[in-house]
N, C-alpha and C. Protein backbone atom coordinates (compact mmCIF):
# COMPACT_ATOMS: atom_id res chain seq x y z
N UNK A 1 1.84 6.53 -23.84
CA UNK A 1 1.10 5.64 -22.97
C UNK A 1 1.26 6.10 -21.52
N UNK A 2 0.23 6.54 -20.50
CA UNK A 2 0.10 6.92 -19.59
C UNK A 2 0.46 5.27 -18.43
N UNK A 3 1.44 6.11 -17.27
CA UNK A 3 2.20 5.05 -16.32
C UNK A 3 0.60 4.77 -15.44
N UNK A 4 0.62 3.41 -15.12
CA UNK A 4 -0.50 3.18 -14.45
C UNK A 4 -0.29 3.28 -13.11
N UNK A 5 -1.28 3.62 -12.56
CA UNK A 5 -0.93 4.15 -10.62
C UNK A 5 -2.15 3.43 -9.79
N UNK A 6 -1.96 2.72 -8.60
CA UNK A 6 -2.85 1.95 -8.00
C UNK A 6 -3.01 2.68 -6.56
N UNK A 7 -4.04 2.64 -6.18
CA UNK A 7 -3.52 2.86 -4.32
C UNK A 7 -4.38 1.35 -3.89
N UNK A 8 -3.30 1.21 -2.53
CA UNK A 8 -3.59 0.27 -2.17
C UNK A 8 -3.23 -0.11 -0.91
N UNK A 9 -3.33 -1.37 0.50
CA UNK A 9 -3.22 -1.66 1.71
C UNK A 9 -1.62 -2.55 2.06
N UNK A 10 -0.49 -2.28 2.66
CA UNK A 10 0.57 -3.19 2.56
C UNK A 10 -0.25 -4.36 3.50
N UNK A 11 0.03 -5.33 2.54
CA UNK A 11 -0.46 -6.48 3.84
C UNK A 11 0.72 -7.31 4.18
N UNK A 12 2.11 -7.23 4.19
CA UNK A 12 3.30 -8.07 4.29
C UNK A 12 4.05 -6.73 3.89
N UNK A 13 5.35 -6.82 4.97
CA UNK A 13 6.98 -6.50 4.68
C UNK A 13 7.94 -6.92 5.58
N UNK A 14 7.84 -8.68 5.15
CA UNK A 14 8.46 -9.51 5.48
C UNK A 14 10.11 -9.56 4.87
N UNK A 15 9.71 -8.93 3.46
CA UNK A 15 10.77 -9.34 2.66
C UNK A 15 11.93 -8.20 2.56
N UNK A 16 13.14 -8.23 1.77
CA UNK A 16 14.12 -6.61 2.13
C UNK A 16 13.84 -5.91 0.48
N UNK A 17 13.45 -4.62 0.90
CA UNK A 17 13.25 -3.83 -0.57
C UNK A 17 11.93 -4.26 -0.82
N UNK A 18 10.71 -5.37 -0.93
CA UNK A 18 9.80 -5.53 -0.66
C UNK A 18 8.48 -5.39 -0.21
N UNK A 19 7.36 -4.97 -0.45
CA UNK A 19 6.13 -5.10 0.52
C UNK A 19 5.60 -6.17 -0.81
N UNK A 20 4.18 -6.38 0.04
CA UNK A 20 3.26 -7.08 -0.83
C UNK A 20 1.80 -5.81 -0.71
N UNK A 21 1.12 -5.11 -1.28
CA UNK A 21 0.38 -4.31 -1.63
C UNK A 21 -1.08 -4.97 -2.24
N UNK A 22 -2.14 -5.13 -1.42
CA UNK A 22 -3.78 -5.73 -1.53
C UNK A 22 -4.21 -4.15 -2.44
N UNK A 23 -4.69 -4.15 -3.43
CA UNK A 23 -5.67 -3.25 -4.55
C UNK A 23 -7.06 -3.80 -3.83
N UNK A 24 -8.41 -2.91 -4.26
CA UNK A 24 -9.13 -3.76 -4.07
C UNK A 24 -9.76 -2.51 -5.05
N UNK A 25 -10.52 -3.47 -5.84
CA UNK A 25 -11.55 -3.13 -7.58
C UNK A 25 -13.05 -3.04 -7.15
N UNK A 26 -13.74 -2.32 -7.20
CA UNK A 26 -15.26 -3.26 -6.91
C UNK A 26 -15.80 -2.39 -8.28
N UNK A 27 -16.45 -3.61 -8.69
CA UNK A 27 -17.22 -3.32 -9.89
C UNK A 27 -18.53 -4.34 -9.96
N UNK A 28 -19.54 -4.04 -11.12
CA UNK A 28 -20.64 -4.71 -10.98
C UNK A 28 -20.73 -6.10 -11.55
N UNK A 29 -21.51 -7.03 -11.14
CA UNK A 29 -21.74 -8.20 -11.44
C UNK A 29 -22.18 -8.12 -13.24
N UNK A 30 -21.49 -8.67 -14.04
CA UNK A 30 -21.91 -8.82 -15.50
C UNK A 30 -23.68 -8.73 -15.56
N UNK A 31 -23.87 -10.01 -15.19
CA UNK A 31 -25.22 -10.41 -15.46
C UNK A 31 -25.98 -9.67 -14.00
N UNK A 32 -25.81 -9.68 -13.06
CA UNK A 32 -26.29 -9.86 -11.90
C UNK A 32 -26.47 -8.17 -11.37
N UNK A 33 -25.64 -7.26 -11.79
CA UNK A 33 -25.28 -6.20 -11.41
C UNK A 33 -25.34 -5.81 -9.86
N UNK A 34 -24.89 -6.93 -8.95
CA UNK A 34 -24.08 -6.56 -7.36
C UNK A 34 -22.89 -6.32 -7.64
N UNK A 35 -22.46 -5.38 -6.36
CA UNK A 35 -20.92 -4.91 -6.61
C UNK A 35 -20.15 -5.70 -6.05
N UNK A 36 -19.76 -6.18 -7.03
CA UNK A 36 -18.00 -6.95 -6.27
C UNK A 36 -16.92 -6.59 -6.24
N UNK A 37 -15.84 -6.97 -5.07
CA UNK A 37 -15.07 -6.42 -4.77
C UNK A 37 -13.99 -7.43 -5.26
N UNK A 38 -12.89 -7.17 -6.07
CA UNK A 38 -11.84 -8.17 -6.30
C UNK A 38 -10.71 -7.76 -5.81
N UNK A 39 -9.72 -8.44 -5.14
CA UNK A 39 -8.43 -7.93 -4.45
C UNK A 39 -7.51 -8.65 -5.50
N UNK A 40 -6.33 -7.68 -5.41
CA UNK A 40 -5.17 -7.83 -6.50
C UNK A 40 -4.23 -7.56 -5.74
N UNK A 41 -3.21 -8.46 -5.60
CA UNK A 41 -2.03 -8.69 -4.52
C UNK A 41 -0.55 -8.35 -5.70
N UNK A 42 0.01 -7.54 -5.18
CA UNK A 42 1.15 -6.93 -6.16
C UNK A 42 2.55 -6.68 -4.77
N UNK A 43 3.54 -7.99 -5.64
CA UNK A 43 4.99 -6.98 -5.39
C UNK A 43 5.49 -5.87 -5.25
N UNK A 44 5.71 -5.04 -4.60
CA UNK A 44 6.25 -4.11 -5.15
C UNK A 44 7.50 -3.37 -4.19
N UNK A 45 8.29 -2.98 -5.08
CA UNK A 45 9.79 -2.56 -4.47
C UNK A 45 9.66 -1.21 -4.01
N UNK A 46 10.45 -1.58 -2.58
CA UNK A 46 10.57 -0.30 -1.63
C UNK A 46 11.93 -0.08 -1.48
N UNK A 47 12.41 0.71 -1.97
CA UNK A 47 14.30 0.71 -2.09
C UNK A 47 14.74 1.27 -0.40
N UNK A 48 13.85 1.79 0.45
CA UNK A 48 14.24 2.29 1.63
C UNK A 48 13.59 1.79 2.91
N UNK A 49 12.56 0.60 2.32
CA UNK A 49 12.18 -0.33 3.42
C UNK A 49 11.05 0.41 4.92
N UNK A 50 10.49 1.50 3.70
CA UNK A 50 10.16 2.52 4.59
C UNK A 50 7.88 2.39 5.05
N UNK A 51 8.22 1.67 4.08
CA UNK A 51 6.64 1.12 4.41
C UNK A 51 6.67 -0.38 5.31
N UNK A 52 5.39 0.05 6.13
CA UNK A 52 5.27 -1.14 7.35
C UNK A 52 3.67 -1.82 6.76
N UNK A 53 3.44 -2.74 7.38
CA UNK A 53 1.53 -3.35 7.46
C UNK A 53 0.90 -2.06 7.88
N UNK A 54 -0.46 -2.07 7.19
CA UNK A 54 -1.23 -1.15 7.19
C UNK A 54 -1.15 0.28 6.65
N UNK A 55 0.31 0.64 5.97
CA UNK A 55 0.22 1.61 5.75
C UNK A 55 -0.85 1.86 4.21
N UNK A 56 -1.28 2.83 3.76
CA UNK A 56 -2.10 3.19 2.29
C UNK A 56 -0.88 3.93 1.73
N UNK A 57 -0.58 3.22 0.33
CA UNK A 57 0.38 3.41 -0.46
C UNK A 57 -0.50 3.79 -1.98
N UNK A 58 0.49 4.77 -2.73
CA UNK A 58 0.77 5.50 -4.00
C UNK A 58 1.56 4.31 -5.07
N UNK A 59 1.19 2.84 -5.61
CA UNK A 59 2.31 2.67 -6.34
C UNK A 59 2.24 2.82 -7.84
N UNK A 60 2.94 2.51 -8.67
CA UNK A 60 3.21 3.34 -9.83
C UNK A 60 4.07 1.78 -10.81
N UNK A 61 3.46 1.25 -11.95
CA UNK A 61 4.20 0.79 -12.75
C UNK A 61 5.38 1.09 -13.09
N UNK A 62 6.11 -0.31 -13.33
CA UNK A 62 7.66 0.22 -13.88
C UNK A 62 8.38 -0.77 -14.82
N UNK A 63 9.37 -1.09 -15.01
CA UNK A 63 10.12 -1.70 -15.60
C UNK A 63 10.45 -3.08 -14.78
N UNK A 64 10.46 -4.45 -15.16
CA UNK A 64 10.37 -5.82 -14.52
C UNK A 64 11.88 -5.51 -13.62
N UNK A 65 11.89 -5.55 -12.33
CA UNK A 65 12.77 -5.17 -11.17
C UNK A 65 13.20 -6.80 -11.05
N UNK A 66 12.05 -7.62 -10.99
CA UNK A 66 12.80 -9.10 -10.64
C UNK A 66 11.30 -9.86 -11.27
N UNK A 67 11.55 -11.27 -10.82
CA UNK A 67 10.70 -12.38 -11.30
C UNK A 67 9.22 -11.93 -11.27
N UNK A 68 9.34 -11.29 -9.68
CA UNK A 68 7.43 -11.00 -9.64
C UNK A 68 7.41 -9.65 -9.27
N UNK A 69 8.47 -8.64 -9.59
CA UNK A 69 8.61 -7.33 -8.99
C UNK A 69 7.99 -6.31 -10.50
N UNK A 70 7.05 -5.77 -10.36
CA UNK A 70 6.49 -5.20 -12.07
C UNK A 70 6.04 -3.98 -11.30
N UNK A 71 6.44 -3.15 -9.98
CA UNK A 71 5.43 -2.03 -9.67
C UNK A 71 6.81 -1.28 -8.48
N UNK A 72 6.43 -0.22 -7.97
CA UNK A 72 7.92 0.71 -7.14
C UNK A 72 6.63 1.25 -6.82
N UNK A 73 7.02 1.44 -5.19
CA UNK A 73 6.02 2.74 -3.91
C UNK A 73 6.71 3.78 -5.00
N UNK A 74 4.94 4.69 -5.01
CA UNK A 74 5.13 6.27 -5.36
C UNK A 74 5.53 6.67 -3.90
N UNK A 75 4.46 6.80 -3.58
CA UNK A 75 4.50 7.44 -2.00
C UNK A 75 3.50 6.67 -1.29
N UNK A 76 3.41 7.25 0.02
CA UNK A 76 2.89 6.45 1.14
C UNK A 76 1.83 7.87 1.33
N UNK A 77 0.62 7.17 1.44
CA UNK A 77 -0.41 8.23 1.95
C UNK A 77 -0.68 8.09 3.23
N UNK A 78 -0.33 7.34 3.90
CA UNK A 78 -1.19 7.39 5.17
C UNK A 78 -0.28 6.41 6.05
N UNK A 79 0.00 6.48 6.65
CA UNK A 79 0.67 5.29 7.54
C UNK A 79 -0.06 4.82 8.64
N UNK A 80 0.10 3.40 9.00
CA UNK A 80 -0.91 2.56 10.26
C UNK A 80 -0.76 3.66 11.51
N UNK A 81 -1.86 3.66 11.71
CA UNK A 81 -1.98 3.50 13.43
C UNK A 81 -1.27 2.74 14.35
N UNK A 82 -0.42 2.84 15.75
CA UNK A 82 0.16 2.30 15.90
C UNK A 82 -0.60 1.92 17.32
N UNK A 83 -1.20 0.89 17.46
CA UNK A 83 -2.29 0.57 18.54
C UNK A 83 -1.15 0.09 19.72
């Protein structure tokens, strides 16, 4: 069974070891066929606290870390701009 891998936007790293990571899906309307966009908000553990807001992250399924923790940063593709 192939590990599932998302990229996605940190929108929170409020928490320690923590970010919160926005996916965003767009696919077509069943009946309707417009593209919609669905956002998927995921835990996921940063053991070095090394991702900030805005960065574009690599994360990667894993083994249940805690209550709502189910995903670990691969890597960081891109890091924010720092305005």
């Amino acid at each position: 069974m192939a590990v599932k891998e998302r990229v996605g936007l940190v929108v929170s790293d409020k928490m320690q070891k923590t970010v919160v990571v926005a996916v965003e899906s767009r696919r077509p309307h069943p009946k309707y066929g417009k593209i919609m966009v669905q956002t998927r908000r995921y835990k996921v553990h940063d053991e070095e606290n090394s991702c900030h807001v805005g960065d574009r992250v690599r994360i990667r399924e894993t083994r249940p870390l805690s209550r709502s923790k189910r995903w670990v940063v691969a890597d960081i593709l891109s890091r924010a701009s720092a305005i």
